[in-house]
N, C-alpha and C. Protein backbone atom coordinates (compact mmCIF):
# COMPACT_ATOMS: atom_id res chain seq x y z
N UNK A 1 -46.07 -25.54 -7.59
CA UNK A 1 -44.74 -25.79 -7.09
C UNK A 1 -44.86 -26.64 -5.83
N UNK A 2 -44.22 -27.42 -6.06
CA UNK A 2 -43.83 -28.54 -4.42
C UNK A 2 -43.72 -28.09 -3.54
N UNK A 3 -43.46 -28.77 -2.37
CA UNK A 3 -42.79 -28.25 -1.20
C UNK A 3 -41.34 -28.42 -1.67
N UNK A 4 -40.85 -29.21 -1.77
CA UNK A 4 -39.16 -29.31 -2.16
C UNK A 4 -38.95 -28.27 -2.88
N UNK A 5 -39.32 -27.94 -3.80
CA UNK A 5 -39.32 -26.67 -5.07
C UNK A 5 -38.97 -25.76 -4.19
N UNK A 6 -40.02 -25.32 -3.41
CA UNK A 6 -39.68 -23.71 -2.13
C UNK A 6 -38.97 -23.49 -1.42
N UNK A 7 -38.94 -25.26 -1.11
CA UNK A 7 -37.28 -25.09 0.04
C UNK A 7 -36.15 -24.82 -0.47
N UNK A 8 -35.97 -25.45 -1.61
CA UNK A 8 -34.95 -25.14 -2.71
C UNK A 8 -34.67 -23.73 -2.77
N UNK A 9 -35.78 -23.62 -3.38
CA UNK A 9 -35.52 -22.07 -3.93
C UNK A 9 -34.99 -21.18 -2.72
N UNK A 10 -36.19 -21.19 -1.52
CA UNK A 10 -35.90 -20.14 0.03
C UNK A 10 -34.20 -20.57 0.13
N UNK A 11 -33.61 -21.91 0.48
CA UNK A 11 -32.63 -21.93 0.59
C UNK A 11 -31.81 -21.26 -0.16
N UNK A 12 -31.96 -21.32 -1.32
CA UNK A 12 -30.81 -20.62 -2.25
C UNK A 12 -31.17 -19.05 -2.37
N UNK A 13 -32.06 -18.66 -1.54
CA UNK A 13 -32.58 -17.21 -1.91
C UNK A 13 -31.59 -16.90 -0.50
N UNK A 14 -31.30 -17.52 0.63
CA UNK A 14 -30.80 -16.94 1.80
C UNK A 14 -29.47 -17.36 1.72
N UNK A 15 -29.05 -18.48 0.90
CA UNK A 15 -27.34 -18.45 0.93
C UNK A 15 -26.97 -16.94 0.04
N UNK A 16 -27.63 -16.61 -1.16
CA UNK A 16 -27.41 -15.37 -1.53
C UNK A 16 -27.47 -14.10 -1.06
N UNK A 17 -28.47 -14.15 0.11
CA UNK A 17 -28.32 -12.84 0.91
C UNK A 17 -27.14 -12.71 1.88
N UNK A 18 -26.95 -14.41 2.14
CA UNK A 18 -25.98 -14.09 3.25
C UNK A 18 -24.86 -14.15 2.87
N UNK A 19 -24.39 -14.62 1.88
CA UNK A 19 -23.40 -14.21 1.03
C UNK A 19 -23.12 -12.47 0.67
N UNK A 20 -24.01 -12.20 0.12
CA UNK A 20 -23.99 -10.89 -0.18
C UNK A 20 -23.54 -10.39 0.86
N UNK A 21 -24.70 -10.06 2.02
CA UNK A 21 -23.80 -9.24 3.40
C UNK A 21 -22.76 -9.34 3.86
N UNK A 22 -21.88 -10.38 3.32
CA UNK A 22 -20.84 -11.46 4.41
C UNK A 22 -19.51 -9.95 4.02
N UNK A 23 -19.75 -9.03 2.98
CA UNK A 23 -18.58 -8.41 2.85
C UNK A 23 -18.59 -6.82 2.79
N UNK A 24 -17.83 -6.33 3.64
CA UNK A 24 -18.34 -5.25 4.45
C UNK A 24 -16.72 -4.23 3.24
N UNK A 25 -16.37 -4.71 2.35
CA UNK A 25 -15.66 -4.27 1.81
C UNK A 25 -15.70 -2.91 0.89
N UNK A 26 -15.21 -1.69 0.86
CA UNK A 26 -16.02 -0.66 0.40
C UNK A 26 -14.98 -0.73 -1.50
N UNK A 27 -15.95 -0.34 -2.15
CA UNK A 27 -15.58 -0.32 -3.21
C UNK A 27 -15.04 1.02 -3.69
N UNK A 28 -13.89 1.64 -4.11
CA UNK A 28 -13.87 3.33 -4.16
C UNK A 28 -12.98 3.68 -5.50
N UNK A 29 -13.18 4.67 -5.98
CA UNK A 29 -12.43 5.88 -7.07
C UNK A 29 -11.19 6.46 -6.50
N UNK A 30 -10.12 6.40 -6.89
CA UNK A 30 -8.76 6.60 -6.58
C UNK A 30 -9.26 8.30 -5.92
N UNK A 31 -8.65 8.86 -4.53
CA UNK A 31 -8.85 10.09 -3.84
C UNK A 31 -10.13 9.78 -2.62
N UNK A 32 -11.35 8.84 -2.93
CA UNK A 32 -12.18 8.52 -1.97
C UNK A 32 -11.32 8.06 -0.80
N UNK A 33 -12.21 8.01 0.86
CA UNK A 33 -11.64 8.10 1.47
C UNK A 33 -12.39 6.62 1.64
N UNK A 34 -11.64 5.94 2.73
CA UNK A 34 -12.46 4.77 3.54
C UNK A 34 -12.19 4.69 5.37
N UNK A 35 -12.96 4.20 5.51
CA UNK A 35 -12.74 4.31 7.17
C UNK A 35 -12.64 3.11 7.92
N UNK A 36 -11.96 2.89 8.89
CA UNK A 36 -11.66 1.52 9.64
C UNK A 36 -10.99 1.82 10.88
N UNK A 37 -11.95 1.21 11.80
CA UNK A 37 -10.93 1.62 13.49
C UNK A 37 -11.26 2.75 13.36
N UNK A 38 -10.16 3.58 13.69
CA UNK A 38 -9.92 5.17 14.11
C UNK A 38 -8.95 5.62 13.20
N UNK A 39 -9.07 5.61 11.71
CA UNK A 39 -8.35 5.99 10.39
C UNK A 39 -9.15 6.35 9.17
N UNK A 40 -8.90 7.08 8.57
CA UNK A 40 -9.29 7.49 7.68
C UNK A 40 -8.50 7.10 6.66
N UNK A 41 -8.50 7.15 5.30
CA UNK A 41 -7.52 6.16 4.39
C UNK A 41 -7.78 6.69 2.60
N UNK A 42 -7.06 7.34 2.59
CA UNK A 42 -7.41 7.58 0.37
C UNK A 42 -6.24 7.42 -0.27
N UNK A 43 -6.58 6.40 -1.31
CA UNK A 43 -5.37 6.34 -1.96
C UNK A 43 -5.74 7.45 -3.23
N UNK A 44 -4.80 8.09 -3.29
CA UNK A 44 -4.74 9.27 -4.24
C UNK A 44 -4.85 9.12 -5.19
N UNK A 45 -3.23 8.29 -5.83
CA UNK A 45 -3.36 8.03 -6.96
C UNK A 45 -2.02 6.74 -7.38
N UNK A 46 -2.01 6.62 -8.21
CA UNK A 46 -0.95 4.93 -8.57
C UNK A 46 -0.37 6.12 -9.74
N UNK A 47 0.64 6.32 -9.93
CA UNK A 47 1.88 6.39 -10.65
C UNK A 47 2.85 5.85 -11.42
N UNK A 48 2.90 5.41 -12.66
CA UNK A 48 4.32 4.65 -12.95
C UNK A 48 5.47 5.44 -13.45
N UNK A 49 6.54 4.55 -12.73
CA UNK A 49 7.47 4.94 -13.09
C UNK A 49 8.82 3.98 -14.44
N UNK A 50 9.46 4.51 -14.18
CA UNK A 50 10.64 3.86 -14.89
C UNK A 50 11.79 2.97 -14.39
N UNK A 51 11.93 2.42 -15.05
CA UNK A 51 12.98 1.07 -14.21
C UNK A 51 14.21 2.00 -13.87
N UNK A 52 14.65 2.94 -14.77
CA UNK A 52 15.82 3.76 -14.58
C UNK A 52 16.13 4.61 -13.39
N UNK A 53 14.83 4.75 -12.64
CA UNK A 53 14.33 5.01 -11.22
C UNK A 53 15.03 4.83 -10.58
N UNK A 54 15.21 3.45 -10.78
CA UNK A 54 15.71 2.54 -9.29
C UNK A 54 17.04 2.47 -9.65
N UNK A 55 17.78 3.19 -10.41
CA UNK A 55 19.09 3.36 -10.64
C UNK A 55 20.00 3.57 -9.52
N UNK A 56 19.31 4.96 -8.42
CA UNK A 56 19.78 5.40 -7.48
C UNK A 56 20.38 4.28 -6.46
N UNK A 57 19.09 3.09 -6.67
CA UNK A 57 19.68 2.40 -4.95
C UNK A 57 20.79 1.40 -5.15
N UNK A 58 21.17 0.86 -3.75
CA UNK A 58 22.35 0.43 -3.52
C UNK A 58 22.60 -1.06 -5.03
N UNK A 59 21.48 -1.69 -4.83
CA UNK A 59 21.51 -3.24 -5.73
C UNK A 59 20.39 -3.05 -6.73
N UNK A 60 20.98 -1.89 -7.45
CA UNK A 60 20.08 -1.41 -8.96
C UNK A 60 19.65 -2.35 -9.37
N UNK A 61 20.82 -3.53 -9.70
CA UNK A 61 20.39 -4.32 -11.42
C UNK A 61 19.78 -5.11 -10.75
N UNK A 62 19.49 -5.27 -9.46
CA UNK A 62 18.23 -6.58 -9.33
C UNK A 62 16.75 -6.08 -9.81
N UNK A 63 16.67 -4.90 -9.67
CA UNK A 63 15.21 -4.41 -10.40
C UNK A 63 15.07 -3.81 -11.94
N UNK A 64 16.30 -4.73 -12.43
CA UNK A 64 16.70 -3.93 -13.76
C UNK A 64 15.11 -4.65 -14.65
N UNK A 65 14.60 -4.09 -15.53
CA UNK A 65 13.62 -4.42 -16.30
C UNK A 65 12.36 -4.47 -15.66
N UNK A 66 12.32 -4.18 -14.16
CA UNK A 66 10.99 -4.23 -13.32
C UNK A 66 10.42 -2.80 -13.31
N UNK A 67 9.24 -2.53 -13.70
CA UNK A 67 8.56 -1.12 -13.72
C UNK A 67 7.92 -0.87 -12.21
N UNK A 68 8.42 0.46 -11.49
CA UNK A 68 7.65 0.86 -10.18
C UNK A 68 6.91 1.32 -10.30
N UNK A 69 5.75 1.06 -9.78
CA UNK A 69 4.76 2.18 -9.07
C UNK A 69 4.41 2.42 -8.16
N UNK A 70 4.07 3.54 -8.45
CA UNK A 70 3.84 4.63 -6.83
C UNK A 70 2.31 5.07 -6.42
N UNK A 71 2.41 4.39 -5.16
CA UNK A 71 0.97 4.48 -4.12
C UNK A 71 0.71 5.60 -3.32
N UNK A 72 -0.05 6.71 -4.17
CA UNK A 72 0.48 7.85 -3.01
C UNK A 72 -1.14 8.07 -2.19
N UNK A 73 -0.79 7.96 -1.27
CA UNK A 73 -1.77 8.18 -0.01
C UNK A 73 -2.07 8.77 1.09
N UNK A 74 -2.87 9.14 1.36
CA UNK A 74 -3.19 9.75 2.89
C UNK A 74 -3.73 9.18 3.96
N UNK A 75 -3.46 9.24 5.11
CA UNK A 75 -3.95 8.73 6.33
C UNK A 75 -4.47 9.93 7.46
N UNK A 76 -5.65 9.86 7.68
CA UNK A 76 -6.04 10.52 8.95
C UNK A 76 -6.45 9.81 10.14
N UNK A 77 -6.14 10.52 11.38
CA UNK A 77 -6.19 10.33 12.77
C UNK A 77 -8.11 10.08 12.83
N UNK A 78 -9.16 9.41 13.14
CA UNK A 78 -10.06 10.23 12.96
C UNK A 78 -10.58 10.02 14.68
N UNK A 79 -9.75 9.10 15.53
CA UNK A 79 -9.92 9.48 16.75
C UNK A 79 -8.51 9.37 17.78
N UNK A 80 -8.88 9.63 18.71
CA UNK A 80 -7.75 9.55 19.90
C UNK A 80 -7.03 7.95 20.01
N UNK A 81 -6.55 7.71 20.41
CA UNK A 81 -5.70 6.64 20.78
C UNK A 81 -4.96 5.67 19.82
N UNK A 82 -4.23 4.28 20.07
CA UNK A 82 -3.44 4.14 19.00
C UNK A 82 -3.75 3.49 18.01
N UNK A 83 -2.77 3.27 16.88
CA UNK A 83 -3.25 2.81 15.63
C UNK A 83 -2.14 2.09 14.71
N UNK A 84 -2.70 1.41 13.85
CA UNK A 84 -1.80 1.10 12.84
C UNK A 84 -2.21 1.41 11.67
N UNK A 85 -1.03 1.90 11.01
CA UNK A 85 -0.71 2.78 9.74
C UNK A 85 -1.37 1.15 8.43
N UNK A 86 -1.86 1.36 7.81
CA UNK A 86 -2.49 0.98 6.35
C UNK A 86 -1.36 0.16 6.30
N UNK A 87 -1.50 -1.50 5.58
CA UNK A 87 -0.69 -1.86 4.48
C UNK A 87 -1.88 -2.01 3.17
N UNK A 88 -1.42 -2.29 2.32
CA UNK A 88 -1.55 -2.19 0.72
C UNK A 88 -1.49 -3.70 0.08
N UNK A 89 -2.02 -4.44 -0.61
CA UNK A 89 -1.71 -5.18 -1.59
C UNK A 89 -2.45 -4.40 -3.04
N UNK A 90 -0.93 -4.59 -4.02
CA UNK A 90 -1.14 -3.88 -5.09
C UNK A 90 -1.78 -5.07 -6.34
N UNK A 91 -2.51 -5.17 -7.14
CA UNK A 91 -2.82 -6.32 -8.31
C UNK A 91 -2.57 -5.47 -9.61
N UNK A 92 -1.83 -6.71 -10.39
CA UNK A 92 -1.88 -6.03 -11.46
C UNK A 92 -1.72 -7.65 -12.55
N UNK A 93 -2.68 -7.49 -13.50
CA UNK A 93 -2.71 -8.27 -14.35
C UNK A 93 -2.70 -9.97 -13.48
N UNK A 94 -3.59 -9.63 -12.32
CA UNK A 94 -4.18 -10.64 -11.12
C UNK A 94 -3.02 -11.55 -10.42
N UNK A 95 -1.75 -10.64 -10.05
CA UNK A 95 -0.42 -11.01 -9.38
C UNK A 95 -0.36 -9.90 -8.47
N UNK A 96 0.30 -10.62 -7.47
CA UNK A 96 0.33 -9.32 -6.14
C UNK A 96 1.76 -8.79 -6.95
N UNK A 97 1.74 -7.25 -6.65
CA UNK A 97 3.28 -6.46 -6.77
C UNK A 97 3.57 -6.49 -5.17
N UNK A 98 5.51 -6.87 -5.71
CA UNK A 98 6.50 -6.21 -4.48
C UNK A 98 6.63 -5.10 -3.97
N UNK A 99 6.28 -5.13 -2.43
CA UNK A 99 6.15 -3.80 -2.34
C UNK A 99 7.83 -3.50 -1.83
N UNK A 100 8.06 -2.52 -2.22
CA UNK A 100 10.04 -2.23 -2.05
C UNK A 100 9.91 -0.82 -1.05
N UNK A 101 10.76 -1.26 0.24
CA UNK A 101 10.70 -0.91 1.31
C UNK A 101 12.09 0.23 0.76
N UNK A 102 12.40 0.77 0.96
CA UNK A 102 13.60 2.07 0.70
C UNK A 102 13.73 2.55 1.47
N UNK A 103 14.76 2.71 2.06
CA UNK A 103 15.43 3.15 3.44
C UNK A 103 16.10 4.59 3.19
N UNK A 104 16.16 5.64 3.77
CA UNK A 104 17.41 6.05 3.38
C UNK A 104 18.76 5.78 3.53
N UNK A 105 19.91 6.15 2.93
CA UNK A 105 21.37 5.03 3.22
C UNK A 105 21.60 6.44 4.27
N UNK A 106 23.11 6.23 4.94
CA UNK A 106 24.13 6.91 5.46
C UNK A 106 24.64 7.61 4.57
N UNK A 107 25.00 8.64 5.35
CA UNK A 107 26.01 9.35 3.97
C UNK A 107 27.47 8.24 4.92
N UNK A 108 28.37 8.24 3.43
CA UNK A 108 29.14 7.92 3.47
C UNK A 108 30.69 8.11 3.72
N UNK A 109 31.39 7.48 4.79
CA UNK A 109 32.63 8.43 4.76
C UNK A 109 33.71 8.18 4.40
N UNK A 110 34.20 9.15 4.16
CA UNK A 110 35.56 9.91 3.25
C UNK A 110 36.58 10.11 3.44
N UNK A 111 37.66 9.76 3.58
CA UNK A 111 38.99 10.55 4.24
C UNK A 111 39.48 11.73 2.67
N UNK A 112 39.70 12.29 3.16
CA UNK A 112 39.94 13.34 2.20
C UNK A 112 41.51 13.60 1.93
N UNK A 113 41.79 14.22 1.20
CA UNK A 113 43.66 14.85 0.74
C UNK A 113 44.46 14.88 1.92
N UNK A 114 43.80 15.53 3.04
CA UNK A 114 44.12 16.26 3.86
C UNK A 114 43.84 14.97 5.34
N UNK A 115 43.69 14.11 5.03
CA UNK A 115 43.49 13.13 6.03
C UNK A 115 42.36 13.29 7.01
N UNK A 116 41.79 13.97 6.81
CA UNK A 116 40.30 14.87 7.76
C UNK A 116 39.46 13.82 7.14
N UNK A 117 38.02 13.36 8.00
CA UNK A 117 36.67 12.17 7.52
C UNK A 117 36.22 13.27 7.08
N UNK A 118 35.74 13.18 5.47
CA UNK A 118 34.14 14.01 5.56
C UNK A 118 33.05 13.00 5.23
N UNK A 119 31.92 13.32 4.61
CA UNK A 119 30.71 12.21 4.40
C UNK A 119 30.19 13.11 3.00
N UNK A 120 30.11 11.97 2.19
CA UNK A 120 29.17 11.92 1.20
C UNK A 120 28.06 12.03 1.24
N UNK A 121 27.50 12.62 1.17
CA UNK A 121 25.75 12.40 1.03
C UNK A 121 25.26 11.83 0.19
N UNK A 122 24.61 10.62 0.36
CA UNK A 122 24.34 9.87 -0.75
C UNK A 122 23.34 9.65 -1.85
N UNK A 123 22.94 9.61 -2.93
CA UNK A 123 22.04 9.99 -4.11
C UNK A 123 20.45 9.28 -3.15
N UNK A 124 19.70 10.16 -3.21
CA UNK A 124 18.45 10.34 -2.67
C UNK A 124 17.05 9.92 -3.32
N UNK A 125 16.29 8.87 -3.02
CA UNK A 125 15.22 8.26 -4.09
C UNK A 125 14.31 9.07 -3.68
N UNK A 126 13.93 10.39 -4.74
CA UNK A 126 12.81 10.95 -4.04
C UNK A 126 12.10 10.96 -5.22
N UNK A 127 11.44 10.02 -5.99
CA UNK A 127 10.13 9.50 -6.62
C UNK A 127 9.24 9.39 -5.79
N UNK A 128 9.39 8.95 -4.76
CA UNK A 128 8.18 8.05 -3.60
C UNK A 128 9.18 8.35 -2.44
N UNK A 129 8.46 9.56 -1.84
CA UNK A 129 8.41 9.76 -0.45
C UNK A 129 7.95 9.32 1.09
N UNK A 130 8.22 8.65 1.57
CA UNK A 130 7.30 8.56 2.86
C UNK A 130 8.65 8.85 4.20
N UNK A 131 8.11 10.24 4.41
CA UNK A 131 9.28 10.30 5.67
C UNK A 131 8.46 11.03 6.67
N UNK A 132 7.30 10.14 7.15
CA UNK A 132 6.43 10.69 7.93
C UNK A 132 6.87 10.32 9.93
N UNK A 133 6.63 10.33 10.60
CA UNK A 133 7.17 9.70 11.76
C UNK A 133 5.83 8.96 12.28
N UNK A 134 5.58 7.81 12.18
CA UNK A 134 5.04 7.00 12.24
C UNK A 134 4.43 6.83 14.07
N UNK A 135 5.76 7.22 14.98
CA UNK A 135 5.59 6.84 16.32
C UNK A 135 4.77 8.18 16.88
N UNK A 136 5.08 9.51 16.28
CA UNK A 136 4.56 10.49 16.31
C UNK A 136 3.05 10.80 16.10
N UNK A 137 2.59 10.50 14.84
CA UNK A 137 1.62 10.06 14.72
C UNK A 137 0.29 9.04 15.26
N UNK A 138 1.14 8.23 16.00
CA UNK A 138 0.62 6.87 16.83
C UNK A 138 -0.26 8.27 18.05
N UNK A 139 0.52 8.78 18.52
CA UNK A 139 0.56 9.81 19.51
C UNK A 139 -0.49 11.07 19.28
N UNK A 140 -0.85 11.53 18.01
CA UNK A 140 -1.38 12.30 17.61
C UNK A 140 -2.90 12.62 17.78
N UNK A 141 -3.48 13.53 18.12
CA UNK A 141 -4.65 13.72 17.97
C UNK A 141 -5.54 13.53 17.11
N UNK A 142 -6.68 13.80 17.34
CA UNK A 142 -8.07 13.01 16.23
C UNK A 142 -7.96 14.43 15.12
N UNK A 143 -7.95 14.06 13.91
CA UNK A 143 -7.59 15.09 12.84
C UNK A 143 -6.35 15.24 12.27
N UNK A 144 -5.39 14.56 12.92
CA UNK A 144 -3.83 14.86 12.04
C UNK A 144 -4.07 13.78 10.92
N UNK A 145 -2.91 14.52 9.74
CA UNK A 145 -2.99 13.51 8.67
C UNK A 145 -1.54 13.48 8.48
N UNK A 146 -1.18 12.77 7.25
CA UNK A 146 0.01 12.78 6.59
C UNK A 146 -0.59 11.90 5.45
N UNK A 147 0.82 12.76 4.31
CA UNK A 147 0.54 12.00 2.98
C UNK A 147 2.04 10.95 3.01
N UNK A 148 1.74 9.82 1.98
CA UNK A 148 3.02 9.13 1.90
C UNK A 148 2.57 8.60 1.16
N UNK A 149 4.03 7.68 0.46
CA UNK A 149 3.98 6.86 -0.62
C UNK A 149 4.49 5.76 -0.74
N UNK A 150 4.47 4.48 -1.28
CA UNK A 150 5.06 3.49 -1.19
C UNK A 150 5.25 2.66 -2.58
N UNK A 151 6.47 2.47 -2.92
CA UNK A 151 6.81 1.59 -4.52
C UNK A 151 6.30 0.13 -4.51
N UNK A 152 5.71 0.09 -5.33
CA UNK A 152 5.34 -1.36 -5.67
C UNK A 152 6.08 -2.06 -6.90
N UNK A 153 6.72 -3.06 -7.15
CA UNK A 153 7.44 -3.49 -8.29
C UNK A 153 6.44 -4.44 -9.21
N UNK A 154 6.32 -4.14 -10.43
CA UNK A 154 5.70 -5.44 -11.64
C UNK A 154 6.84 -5.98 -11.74
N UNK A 155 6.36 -7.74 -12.21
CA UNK A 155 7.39 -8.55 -12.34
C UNK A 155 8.02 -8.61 -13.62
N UNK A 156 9.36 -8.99 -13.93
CA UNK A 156 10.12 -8.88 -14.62
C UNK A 156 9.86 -8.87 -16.11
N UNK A 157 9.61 -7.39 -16.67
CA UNK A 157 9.48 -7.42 -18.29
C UNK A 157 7.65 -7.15 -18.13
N UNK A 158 6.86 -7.21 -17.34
CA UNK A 158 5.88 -6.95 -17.41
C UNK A 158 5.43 -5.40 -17.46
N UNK A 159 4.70 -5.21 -18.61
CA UNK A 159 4.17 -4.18 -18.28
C UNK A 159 2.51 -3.50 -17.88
N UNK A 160 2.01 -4.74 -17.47
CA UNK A 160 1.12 -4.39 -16.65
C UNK A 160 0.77 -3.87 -15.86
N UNK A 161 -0.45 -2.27 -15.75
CA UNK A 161 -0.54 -1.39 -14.73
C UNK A 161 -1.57 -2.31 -13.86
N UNK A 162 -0.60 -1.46 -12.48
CA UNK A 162 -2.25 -1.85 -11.37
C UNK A 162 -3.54 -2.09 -11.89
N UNK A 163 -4.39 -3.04 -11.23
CA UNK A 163 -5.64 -2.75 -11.32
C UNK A 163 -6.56 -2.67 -10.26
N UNK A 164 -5.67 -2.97 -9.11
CA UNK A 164 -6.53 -2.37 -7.47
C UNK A 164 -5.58 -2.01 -6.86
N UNK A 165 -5.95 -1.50 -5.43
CA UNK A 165 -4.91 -1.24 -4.71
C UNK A 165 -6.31 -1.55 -3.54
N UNK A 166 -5.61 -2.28 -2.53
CA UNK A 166 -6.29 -2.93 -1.19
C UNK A 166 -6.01 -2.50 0.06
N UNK A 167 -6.90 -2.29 0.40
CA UNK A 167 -6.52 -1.92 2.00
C UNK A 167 -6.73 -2.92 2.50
N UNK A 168 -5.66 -4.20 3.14
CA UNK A 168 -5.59 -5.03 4.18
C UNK A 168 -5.15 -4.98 5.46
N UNK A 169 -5.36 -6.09 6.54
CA UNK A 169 -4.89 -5.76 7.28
C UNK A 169 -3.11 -5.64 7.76
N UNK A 170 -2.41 -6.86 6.56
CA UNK A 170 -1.25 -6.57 7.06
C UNK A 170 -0.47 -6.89 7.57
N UNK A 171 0.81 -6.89 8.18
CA UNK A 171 1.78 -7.23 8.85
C UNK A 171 2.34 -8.93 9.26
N UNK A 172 2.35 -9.07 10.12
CA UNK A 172 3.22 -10.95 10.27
C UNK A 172 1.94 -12.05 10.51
N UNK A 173 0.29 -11.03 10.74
CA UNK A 173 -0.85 -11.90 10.77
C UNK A 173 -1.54 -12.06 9.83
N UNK A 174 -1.14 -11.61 8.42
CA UNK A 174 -1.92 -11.11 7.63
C UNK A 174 -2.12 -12.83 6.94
N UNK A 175 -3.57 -12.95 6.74
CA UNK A 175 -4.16 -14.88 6.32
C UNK A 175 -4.87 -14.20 4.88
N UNK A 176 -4.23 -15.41 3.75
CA UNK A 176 -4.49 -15.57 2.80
C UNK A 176 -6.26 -15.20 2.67
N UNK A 177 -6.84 -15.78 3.52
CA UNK A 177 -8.39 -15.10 3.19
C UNK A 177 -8.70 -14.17 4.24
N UNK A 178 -7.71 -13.33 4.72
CA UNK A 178 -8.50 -12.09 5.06
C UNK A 178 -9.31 -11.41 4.04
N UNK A 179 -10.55 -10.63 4.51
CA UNK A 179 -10.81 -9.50 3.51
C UNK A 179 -10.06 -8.45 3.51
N UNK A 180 -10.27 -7.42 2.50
CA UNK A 180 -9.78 -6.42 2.18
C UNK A 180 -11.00 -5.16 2.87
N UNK A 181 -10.19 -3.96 3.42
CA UNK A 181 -11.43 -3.16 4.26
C UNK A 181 -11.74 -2.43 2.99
N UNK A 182 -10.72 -2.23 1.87
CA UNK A 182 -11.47 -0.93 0.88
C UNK A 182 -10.37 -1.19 -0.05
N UNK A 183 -11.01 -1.24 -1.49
CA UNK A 183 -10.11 -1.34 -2.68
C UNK A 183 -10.49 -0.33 -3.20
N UNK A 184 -9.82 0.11 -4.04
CA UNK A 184 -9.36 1.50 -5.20
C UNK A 184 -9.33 0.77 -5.99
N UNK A 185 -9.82 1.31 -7.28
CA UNK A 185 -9.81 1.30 -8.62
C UNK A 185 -10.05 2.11 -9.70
């Protein structure tokens, strides 16, 4: 073998290592936990639901024929000081799902027979829960957890289930090639 031959080869033997290391991304089984910062992180489990679901909320028929699913997860404190709560990108059939933010509404008010306000209480989406207090938590000691959940929408008429669920970083910085700290599958 040459000299060129070895360099060749050494070169391409160290773009592959350093490739390899370059991703610190943990690979996991839906309930494994992953760790990042001062959090602990398991996605439980992915859920589907039914389009008829989303019956309850205010502008139903825009998700009419879209199938939800549900991200149910846990987060732990695993040290002192503050933090930010997990976002998610969901894949399914290699398209990101919408993730659908659900508020609860107001109850609504009423004048009644009798001219007195009362309030409606209004029909309640409790498929996918998350009514954790977020600012509370920020605050919390090393060891608190909470479970929560979050809907993800497939696109229209699709019925393709998840096939990861990502732990990214998230929010108004989040760059097309960030990595992902830990995918589920």
């Amino acid at each position: 073998m040459n000299t060129r031959t070895v360099c060749a080869v050494l070169a391409a033997t160290a773009t592959a290592i350093a490739l390899t290391g370059c991703s610190d991304t943990q690979e996991l089984s839906y309930g494994a936990a992953a760790k990042k910062d001062n959090l602990e992180v398991s996605v439980l489990r992915v859920v589907a639901g039914d389009s008829d679901d989303l019956s309850v909320l205010k502008d139903a028929a825009e998700y009419q024929g879209r199938t939800p699913y549900y991200v149910h997860y846990r987060v732990t404190k695993t040290d002192t000081g503050e933090v930010s709560g997990p976002s998610f990108d969901v894949t399914a059939d290699g398209a990101l799902l919408t993730r659908l933010n659900i508020m609860s509404p107001f109850p609504e008010p009423i004048v009644g027979p009798d001219g007195k306000l009362v309030y409606k209480e209004p029909p309640k989406f409790d498929k996918c829960l998350d009514e954790h207090d977020f600012g509370a938590f920020k605050q919390a000691s090393a060891g608190e957890s909470y479970e929560a959940c979050a809907v993800y929408l497939g696109a229209s008429g699709s019925t393709a289930a998840p096939e990861k669920v990502e732990w990214v970083k998230g929010g108004l910085l989040r760059r097309s090639d960030d990595q992902a700290f830990a995918i589920w599958k």
